[in-house]
C-alpha atoms as a PDB file:
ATOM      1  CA  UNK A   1      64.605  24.660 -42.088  1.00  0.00           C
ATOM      2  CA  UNK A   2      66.964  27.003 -44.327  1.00  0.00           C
ATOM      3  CA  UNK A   3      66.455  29.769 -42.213  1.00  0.00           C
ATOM      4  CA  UNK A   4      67.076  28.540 -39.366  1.00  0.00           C
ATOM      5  CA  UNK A   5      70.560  27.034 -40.455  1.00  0.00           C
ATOM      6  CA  UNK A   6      71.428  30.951 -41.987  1.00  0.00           C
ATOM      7  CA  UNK A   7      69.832  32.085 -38.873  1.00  0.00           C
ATOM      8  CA  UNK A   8      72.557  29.805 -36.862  1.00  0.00           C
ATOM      9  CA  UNK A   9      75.251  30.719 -39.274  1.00  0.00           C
ATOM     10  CA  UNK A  10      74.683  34.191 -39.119  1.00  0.00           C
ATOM     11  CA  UNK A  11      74.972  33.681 -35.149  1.00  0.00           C
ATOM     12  CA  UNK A  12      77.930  31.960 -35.366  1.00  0.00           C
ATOM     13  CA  UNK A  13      79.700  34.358 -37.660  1.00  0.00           C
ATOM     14  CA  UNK A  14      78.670  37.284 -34.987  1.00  0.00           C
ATOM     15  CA  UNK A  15      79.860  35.698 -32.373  1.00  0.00           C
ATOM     16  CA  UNK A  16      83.491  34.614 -33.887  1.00  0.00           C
ATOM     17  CA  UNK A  17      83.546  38.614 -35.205  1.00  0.00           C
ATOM     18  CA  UNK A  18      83.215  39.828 -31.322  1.00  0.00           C
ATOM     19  CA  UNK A  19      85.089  37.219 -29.997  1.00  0.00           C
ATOM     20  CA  UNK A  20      88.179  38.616 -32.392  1.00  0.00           C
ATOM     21  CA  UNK A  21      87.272  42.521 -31.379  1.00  0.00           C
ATOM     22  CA  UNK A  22      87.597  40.911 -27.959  1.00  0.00           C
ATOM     23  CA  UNK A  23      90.961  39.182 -28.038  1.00  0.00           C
ATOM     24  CA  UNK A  24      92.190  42.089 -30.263  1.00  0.00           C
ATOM     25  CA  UNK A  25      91.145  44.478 -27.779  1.00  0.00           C
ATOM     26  CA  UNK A  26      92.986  42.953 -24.817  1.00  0.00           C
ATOM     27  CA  UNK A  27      96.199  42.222 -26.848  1.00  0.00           C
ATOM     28  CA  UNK A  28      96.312  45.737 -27.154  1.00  0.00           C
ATOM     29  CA  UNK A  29      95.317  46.536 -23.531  1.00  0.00           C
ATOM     30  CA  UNK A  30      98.460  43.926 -22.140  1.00  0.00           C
ATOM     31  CA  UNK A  31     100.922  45.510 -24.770  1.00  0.00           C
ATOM     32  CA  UNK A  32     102.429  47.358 -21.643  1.00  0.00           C
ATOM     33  CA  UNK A  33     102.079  45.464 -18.663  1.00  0.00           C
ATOM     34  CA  UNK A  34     105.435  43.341 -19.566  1.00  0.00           C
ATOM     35  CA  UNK A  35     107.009  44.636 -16.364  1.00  0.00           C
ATOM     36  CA  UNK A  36     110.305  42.467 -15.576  1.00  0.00           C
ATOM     37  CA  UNK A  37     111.111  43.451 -11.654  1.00  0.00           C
ATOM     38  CA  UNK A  38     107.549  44.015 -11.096  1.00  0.00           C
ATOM     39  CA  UNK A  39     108.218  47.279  -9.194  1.00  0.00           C
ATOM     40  CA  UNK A  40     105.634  50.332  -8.851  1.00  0.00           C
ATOM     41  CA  UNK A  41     106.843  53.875 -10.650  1.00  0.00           C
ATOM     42  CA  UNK A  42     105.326  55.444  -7.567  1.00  0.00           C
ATOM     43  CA  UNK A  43     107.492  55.381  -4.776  1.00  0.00           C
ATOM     44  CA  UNK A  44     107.081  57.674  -1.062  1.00  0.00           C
ATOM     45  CA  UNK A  45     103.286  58.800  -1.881  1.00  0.00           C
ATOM     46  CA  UNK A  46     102.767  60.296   1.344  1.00  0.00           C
ATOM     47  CA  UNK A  47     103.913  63.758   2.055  1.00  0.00           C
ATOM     48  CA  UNK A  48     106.065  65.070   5.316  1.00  0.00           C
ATOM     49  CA  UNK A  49     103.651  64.036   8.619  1.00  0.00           C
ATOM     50  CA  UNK A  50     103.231  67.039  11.032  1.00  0.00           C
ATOM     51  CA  UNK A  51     101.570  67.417  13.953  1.00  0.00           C
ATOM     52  CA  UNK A  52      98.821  69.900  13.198  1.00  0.00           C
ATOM     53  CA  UNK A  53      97.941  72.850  15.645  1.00  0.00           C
ATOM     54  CA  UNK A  54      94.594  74.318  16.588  1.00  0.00           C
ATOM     55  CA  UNK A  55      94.466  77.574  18.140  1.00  0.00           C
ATOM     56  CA  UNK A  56      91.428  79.136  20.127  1.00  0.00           C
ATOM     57  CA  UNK A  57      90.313  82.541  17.815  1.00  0.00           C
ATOM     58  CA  UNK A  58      90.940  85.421  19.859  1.00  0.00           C
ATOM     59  CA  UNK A  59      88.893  88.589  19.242  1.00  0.00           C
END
């Protein structure tokens, strides 16, 4: 029956060690994403719309 309680605790203890990577991981990844006004940095992404022109070849 010991082992299986150092088996458990051993479980437990691995699991509480991720769980901390985890939440230490993702305090780091929403460091930056306090954005106030919510607005984009990329503004206009589309360039100048033309009508494109297809010519026969001749020759």
């Amino acid at each position: 029956m010991s082992t299986e309680n150092g088996d458990a605790a051993a479980t437990d203890d691995m699991k509480r060690k991720f769980r901390e990577a985890l939440e230490k991981k993702n305090a780091h990844h929403r460091e930056g994403e306090a954005h106030l006004d919510g607005d984009s940095a990329v503004h206009g992404t589309h360039g100048a719309m033309t009508r494109r022109e297809f010519r026969r070849k001749s020759g």
